[in-house]
C-alpha atoms as a PDB file:
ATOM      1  CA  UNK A   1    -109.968 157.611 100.581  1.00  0.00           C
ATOM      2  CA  UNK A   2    -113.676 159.018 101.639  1.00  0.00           C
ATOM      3  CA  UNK A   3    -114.954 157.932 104.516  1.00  0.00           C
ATOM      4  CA  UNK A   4    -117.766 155.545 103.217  1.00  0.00           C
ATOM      5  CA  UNK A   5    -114.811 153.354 102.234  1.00  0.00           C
ATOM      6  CA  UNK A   6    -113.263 153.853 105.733  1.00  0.00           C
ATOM      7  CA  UNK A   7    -116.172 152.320 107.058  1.00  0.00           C
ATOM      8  CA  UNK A   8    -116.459 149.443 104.777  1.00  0.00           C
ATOM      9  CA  UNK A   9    -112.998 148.507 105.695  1.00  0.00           C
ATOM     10  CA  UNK A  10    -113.899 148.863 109.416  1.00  0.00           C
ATOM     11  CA  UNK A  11    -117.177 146.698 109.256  1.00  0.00           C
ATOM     12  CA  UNK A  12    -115.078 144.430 106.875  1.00  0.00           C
ATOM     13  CA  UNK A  13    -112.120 144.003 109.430  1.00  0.00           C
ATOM     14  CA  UNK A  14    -114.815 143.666 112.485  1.00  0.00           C
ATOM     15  CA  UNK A  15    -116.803 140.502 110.507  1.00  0.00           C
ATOM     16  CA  UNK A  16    -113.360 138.815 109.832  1.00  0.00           C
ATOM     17  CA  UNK A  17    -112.868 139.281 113.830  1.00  0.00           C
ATOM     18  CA  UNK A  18    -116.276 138.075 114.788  1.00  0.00           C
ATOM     19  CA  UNK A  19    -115.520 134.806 112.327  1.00  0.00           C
ATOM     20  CA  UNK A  20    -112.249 134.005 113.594  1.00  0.00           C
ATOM     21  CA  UNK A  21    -113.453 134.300 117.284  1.00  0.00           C
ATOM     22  CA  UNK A  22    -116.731 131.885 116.279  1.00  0.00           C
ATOM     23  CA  UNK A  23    -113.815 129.420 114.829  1.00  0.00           C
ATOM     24  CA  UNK A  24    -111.695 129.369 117.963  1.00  0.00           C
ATOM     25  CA  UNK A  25    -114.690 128.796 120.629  1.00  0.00           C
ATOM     26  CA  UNK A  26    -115.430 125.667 118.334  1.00  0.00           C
ATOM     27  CA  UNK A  27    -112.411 124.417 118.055  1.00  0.00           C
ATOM     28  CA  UNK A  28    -111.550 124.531 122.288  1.00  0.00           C
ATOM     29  CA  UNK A  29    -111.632 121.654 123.829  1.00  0.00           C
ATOM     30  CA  UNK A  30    -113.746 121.224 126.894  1.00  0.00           C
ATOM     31  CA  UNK A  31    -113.171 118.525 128.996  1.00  0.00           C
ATOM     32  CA  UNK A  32    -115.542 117.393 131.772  1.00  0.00           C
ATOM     33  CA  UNK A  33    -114.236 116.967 135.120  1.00  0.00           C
ATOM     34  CA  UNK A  34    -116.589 113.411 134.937  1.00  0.00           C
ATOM     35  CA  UNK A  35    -118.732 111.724 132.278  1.00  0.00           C
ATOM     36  CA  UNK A  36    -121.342 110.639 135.078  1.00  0.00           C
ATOM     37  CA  UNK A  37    -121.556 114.042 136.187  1.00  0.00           C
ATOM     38  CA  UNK A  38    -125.246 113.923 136.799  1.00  0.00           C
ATOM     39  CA  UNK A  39    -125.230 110.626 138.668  1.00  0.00           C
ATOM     40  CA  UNK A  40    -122.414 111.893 140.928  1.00  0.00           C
ATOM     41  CA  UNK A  41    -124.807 115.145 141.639  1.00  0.00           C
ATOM     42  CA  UNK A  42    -127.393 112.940 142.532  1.00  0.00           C
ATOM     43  CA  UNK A  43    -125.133 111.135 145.510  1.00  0.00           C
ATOM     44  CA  UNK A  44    -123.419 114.490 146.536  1.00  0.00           C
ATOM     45  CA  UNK A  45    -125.024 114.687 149.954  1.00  0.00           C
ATOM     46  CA  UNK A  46    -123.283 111.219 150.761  1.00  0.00           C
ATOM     47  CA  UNK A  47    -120.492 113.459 149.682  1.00  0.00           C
ATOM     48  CA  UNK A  48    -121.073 116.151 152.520  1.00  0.00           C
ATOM     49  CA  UNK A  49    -121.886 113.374 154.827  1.00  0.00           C
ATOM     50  CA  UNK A  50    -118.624 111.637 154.553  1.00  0.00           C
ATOM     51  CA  UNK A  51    -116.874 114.932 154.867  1.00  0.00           C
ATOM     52  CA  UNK A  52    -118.521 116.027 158.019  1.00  0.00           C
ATOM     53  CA  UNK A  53    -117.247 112.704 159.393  1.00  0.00           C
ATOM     54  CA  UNK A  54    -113.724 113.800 158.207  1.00  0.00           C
ATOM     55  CA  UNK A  55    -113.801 117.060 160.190  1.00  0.00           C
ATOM     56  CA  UNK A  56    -115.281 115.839 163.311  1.00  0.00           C
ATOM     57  CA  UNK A  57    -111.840 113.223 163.483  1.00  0.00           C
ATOM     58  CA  UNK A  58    -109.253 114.670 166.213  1.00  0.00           C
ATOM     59  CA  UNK A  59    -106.997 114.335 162.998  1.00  0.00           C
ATOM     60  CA  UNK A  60    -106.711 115.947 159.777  1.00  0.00           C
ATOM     61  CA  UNK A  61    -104.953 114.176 156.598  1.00  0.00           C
ATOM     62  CA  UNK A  62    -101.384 115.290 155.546  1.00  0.00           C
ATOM     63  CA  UNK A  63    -100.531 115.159 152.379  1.00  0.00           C
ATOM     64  CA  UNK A  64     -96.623 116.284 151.894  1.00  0.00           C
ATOM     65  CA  UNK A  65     -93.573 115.002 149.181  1.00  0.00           C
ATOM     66  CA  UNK A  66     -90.622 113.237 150.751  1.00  0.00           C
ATOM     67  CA  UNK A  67     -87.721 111.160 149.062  1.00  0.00           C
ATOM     68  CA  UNK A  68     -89.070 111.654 145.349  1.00  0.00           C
ATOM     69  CA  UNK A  69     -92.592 110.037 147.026  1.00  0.00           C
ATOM     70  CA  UNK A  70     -96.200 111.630 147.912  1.00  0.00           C
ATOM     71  CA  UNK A  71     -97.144 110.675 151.265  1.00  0.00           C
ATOM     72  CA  UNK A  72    -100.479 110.713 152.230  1.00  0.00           C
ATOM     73  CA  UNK A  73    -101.341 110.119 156.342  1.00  0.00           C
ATOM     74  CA  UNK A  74    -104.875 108.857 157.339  1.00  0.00           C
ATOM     75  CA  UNK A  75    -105.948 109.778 160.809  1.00  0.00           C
ATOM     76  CA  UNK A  76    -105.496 106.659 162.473  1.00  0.00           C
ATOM     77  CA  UNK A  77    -103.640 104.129 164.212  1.00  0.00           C
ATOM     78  CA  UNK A  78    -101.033 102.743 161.963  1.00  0.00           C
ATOM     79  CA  UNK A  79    -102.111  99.214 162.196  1.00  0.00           C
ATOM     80  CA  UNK A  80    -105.775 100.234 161.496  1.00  0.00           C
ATOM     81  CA  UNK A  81    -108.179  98.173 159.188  1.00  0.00           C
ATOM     82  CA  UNK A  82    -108.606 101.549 155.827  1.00  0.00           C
ATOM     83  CA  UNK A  83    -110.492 100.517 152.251  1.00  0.00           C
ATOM     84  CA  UNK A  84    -110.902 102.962 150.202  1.00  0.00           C
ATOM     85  CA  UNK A  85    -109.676 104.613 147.367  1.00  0.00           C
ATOM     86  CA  UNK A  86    -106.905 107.710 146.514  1.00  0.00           C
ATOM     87  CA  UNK A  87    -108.016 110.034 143.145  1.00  0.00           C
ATOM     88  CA  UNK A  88    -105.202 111.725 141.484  1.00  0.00           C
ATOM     89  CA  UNK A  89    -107.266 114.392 139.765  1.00  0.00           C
ATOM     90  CA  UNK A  90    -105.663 116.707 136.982  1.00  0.00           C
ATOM     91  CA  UNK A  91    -108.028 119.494 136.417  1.00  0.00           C
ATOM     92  CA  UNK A  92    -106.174 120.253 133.128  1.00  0.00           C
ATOM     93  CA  UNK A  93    -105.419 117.314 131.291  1.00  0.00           C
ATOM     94  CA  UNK A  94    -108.198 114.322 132.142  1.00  0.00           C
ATOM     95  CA  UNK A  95    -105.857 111.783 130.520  1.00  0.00           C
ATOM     96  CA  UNK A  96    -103.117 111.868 133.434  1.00  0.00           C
ATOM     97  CA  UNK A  97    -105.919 110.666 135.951  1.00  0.00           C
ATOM     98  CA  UNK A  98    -105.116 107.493 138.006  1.00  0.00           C
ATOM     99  CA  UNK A  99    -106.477 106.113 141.491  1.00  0.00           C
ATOM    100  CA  UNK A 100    -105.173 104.403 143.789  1.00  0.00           C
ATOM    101  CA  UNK A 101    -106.306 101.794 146.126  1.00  0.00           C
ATOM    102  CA  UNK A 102    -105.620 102.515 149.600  1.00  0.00           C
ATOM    103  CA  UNK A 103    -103.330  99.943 151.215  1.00  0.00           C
ATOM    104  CA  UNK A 104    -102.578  98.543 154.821  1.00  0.00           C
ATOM    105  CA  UNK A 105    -102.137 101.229 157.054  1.00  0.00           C
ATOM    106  CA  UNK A 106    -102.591 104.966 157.814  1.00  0.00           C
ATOM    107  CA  UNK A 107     -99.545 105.863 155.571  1.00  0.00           C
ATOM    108  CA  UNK A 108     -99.948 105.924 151.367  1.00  0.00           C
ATOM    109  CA  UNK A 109     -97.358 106.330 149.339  1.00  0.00           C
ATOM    110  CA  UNK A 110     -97.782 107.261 145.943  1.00  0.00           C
ATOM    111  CA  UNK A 111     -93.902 107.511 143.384  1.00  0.00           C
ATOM    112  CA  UNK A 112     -93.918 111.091 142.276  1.00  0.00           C
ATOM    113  CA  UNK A 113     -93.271 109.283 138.683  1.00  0.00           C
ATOM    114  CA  UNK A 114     -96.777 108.917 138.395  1.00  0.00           C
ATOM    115  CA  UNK A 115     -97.476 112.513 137.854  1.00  0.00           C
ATOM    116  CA  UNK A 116     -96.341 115.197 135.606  1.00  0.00           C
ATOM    117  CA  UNK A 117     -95.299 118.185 137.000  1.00  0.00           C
ATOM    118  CA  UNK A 118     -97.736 120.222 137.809  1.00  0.00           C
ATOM    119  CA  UNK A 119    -101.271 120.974 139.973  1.00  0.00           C
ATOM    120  CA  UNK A 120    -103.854 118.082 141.155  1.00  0.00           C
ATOM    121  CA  UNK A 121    -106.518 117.388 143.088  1.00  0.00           C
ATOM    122  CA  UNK A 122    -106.335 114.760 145.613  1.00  0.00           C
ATOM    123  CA  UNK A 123    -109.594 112.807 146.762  1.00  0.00           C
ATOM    124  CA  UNK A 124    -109.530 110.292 149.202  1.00  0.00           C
ATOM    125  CA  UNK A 125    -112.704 108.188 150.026  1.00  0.00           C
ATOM    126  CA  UNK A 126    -112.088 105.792 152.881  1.00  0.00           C
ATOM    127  CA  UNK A 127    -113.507 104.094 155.410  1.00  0.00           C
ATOM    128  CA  UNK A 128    -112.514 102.931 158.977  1.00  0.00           C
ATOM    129  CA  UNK A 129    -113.701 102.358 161.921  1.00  0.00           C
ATOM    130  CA  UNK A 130    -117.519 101.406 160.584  1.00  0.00           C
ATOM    131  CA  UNK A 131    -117.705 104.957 159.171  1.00  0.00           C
ATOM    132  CA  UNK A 132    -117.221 106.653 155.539  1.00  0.00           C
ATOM    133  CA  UNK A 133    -114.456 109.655 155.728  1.00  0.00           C
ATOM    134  CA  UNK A 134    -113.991 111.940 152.225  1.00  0.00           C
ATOM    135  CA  UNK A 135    -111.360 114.846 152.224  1.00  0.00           C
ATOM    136  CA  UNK A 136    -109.489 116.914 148.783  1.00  0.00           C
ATOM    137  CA  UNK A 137    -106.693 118.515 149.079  1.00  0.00           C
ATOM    138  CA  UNK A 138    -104.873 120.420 146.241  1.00  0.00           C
ATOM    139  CA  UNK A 139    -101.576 119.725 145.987  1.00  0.00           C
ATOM    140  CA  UNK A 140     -98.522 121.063 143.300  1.00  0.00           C
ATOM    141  CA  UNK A 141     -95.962 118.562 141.843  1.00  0.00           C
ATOM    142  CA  UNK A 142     -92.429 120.206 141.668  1.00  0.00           C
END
């Protein structure tokens, strides 16, 4: 074998690469964190607002698994007036999503059945007290 046919096989071979590298980047699938991802940029300094109110509380939110359940403690008095909402957030699979609407109380309590095993992003909006509170908080299921 000469070498012009060396190099034929070489360009050859790196085409074929270049091909089946163009197929797989088409064929990923990219998922966007949120479809109104502009819209959501637009309100983000609410956002930083809402957390700034979070880390001037005395309090910080605990997030921790007990009894097959995620518990999820508001700073607070129990008996406290929260509204507000809990996002389960799966940054790699968009389908197992959910929210939550937070209840009565300072204490949330999510089943661990309502997640797959695995790591997710917890957002909590709420608001008590006249004021708007926002904290995340990444958290592993077992």
């Amino acid at each position: 074998m000469n070498w012009g046919t060396k190099i034929a096989i070489f360009y050859s071979s790196f085409v074929l690469f270049i091909i089946g590298m163009v197929i797989m980047a088409f064929n990923q699938n990219y998922d966007l964190v949120t479809e109104d991802y502009y819209a959501q940029e637009i309100a983000y300094q609410d956002r930083i607002d809402h957390q700034t109110n979070t880390i001037d509380l005395n309090e910080k939110v605990k997030l921790f698994i007990k009894d097959r359940q995620l518990i999820i403690e508001l700073p607070g008095k129990e008996d406290a007036s929260f509204k507000g909402t809990i996002n389960c957030f799966r940054p790699s699979d968009e389908t197992k999503d959910f929210d939550i609407t937070i209840g009565k109380g300072s204490k949330q309590m999510i089943p661990l059945e309502k997640f797959i095993k695995g790591k997710y992003l917890i957002k909590m909006n709420w608001s008590a007290h006249n004021h708007t509170y926002y904290d995340e908080q990444v958290i592993v299921i077992p």
